[in-house]
Protein backbone atom coordinates (compact mmCIF):
# COMPACT_ATOMS: atom_id res chain seq x y z
CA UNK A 1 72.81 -14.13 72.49
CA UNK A 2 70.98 -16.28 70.00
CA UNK A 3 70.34 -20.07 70.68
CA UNK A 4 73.53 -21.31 69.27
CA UNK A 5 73.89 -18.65 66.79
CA UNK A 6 77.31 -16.65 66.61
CA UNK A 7 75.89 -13.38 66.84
CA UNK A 8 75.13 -11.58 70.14
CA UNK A 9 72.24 -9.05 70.26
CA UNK A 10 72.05 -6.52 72.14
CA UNK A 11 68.66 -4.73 73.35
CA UNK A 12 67.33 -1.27 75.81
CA UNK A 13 64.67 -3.11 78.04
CA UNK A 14 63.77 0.33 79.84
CA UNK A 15 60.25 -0.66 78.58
CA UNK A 16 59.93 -4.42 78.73
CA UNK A 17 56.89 -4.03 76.36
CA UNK A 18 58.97 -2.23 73.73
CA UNK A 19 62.85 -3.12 73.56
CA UNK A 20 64.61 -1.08 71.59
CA UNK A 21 67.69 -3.00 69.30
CA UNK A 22 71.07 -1.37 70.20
CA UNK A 23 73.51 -3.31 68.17
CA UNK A 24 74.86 -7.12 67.35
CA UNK A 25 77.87 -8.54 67.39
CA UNK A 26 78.78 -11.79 65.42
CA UNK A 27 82.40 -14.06 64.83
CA UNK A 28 81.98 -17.42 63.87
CA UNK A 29 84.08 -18.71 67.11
CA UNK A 30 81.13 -17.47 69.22
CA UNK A 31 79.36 -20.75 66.95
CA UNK A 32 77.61 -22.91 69.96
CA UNK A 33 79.30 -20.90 72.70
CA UNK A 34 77.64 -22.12 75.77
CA UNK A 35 77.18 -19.06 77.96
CA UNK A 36 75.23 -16.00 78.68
CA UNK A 37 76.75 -12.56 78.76
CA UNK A 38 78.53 -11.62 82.26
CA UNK A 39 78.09 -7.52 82.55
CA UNK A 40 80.60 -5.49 84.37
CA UNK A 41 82.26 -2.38 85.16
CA UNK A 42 85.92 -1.97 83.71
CA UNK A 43 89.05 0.00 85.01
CA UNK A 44 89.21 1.64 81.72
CA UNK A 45 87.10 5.12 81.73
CA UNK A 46 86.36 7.00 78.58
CA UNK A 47 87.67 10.96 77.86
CA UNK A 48 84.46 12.62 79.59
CA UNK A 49 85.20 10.66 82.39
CA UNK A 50 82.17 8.23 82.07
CA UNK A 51 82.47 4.72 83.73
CA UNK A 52 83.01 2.00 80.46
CA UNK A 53 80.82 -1.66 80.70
CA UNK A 54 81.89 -4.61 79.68
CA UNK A 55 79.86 -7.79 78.28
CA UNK A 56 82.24 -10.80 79.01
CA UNK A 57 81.46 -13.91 76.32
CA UNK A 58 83.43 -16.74 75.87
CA UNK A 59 83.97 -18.91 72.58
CA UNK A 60 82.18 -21.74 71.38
CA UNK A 61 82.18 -25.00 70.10
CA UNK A 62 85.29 -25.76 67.82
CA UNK A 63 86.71 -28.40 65.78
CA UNK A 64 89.77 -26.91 65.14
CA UNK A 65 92.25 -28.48 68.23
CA UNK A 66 94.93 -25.99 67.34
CA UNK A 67 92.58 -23.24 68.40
CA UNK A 68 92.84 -21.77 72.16
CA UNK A 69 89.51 -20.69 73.81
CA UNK A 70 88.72 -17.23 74.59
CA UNK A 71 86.84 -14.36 76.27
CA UNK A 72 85.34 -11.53 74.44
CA UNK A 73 84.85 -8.19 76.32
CA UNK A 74 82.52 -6.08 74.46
CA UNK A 75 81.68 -2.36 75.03
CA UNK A 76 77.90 -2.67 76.14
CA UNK A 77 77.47 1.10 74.88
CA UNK A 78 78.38 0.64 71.38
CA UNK A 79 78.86 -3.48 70.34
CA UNK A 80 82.29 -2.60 69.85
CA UNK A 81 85.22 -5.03 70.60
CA UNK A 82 87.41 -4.43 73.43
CA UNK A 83 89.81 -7.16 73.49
CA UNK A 84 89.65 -11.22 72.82
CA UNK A 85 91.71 -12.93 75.20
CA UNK A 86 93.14 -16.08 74.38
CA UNK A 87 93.67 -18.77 76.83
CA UNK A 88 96.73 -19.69 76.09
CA UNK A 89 98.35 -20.23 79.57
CA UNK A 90 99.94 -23.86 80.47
CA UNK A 91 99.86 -25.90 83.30
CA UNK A 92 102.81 -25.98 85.51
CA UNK A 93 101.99 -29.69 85.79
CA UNK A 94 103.59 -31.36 82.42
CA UNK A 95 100.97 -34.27 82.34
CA UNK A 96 98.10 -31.76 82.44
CA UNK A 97 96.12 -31.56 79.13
CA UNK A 98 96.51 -28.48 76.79
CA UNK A 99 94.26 -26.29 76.39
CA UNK A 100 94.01 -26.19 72.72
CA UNK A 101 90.73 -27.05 71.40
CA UNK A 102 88.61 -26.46 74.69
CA UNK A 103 85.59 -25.24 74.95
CA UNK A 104 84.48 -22.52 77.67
CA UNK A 105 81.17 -23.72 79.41
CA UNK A 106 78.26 -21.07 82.15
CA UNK A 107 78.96 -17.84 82.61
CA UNK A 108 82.61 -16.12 83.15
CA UNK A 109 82.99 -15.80 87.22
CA UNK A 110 83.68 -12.03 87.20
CA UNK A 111 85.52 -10.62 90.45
CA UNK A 112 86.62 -7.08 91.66
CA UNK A 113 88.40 -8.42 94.55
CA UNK A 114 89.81 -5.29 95.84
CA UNK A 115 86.50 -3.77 95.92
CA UNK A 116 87.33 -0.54 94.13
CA UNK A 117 84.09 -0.80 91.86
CA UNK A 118 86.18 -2.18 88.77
CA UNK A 119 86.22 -5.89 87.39
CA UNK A 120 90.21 -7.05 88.08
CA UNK A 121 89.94 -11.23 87.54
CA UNK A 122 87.84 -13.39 86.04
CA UNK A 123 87.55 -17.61 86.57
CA UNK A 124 85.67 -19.96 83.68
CA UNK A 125 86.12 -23.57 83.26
CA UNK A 126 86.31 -26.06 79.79
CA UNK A 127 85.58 -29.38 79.06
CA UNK A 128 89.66 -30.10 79.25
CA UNK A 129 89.01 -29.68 82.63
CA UNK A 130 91.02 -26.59 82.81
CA UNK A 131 89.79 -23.28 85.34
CA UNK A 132 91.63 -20.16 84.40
CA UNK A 133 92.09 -16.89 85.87
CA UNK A 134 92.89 -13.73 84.26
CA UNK A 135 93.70 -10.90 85.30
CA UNK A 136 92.60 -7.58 84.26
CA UNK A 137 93.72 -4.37 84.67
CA UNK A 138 91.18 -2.03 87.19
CA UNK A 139 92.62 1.13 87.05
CA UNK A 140 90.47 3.37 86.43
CA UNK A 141 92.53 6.56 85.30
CA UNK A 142 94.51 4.85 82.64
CA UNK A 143 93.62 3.11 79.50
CA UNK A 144 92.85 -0.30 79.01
CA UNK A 145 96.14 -2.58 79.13
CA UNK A 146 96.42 -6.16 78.16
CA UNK A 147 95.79 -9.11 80.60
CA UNK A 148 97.31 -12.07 81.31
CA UNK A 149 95.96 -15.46 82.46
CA UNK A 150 96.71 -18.87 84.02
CA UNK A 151 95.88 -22.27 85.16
CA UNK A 152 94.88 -22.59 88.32
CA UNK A 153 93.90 -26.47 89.13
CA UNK A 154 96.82 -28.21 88.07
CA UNK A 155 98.61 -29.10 91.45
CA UNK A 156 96.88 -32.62 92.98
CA UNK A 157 99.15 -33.06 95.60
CA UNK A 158 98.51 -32.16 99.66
CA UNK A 159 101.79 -30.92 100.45
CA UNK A 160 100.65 -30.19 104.22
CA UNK A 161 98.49 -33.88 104.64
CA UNK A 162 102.15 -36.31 105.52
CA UNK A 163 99.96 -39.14 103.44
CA UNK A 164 102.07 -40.60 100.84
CA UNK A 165 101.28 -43.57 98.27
CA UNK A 166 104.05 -44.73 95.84
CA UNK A 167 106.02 -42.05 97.34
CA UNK A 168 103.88 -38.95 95.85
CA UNK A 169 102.10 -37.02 99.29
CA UNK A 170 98.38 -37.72 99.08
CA UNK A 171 97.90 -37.88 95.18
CA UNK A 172 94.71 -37.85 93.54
CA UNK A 173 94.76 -40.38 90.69
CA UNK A 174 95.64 -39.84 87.57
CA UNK A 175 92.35 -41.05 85.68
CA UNK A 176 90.30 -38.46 88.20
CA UNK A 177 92.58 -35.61 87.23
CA UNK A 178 90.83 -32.86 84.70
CA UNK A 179 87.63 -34.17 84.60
CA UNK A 180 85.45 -31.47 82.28
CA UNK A 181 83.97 -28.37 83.77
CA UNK A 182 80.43 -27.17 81.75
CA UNK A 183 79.30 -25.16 84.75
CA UNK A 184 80.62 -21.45 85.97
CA UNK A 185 82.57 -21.20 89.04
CA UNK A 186 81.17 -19.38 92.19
CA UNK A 187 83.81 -17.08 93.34
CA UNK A 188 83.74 -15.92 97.15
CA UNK A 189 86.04 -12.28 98.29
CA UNK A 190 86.51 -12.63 102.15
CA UNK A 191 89.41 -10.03 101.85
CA UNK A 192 90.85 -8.75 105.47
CA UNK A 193 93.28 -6.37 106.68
CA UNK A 194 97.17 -7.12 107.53
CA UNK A 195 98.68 -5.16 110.74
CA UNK A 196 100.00 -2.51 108.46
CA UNK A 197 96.52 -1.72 106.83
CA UNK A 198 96.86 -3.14 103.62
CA UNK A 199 94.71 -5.50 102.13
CA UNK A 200 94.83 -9.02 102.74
CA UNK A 201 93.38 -10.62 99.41
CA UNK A 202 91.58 -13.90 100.20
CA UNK A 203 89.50 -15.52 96.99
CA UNK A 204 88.17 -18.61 96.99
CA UNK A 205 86.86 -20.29 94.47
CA UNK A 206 84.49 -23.51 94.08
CA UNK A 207 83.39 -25.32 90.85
CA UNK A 208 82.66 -28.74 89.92
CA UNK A 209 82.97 -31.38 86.95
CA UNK A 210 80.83 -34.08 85.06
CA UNK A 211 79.42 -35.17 81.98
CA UNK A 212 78.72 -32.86 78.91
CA UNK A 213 74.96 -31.69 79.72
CA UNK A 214 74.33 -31.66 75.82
CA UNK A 215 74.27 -35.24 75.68
C-alpha cells in the first residue's frame, strides 16, 4: 500500500530481485488509511474447489463525520473486491461516542478461533476509542455471506468487584472512558473442551490507547 496514497499494490515476490506487478486497487476512502494489509484464508472457496485469500484493509483518514469506517477484504488472486464492511454497530452504552467519522488505526486483528483453517472474526480499534468485532462467515462449502459487527468496550462497570462510588459498582470515570486506539489489538485463542466435547470458545483480547502517533 502506498505511503498515504489510496491505492493498494499488489506484487509476486517469488524472486525478491524481480517482483512481478499483479494488480492495484484504489478508492479514495483508503486516503491516509493507517494500516498494512492483514492476509488470510476465507470460508468462501471458489468452483474448482481452490482455497480463496483475503487482504483485510481498513479506511483512512476522513473529514466527512457522517461517514462510518470500514474494512475492505480484497481477493489477493485477482485485486477484486469482496465486500466493504461498514462499522456501523452502536454501543449498548448511550453515553459512548458514535462511531461516525472514526478512523481505523495498525493492522486488523484477524482470528479463526475455531481453528478450522478459515478467518471467522476480526478486532481493530479507532481514534473514537471504539474496538469492534466482526464476524465472518468460515464455512467453507458455501458462498460468502454478509457479516455483522459490534462494539465490544463499552461496559466500564465491575459487576463482580462489590466497590461502589456514587452508587455505580466500581466505575471508571467518565473523562478516561474511550480514549483513542492507533495501535492493532493482539488477540489470544485458548479454546478448551466442555464435558460433552464441544468447543469451549475462549478469546481474549488486549489493546491499548494514547495520543495520535502522527503528531
Amino acid at each position: 500500500q502506498g505511503n498515504g496514497g489510496d491505492t493498494v499494490v499488489c506484487l509476486d515476490v517469488t524472486d525478491p530481485v524481480n517482483p512481478e506487478f499483479l494488480w492495484e486497487y484504489s478508492d479514495p476512502e483508503l486516503f491516509r488509511s493507517r494500516s498494512s494489509p492483514a492476509v488470510g484464508k476465507i470460508g468462501r472457496i471458489q468452483d474448482a474447489g481452490v482455497e480463496k485469500w483475503a487482504a483485510f484493509i481498513v479506511s483512512g483518514k476522513t473529514y466527512d463525520n457522517s461517514l462510518y469506517p470500514s474494512i475492505y477484504l480484497i481477493d489477493i488472486t485477482d485485486g477484486s473486491l469482496i465486500e466493504r464492511i461498514s462499522l456501523t454497530a452502536v454501543a449498548d452504552d448511550p453515553a459512548a461516542p458514535s462511531g461516525l467519522g472514526g478512523v481505523p488505526s495498525g493492522q486488523p486483528a484477524i482470528v479463526d478461533s475455531d481453528g478450522n483453517g478459515f478467518i471467522d472474526r476480526l478486532y481493530i480499534g479507532t481514534d473514537k476509542g471504539l474496538m469492534y468485532k466482526v464476524d465472518l462467515s468460515d464455512d467453507p462449502d458455501v458462498s460468502w455471506s454478509s457479516t455483522s459487527n459490534t462494539i465490544i468496550n463499552w461496559d466500564f462497570y465491575d459487576d463482580d468487584s462489590g466497590v461502589t462510588i456514587n452508587g455505580q459498582l466500581n466505575p471508571v470515570p467518565d473523562d478516561q472512558m474511550w480514549h483513542p486506539i492507533y495501535a492493532s489489538p493482539t488477540v489470544l485463542v485458548e479454546n478448551g473442551v466442555n464435558p460433552d466435547g464441544s468447543v469451549a470458545h475462549n478469546v481474549r483480547i488486549f489493546f491499548g490507547t494514547g495520543d495520535n502517533p502522527y503528531f
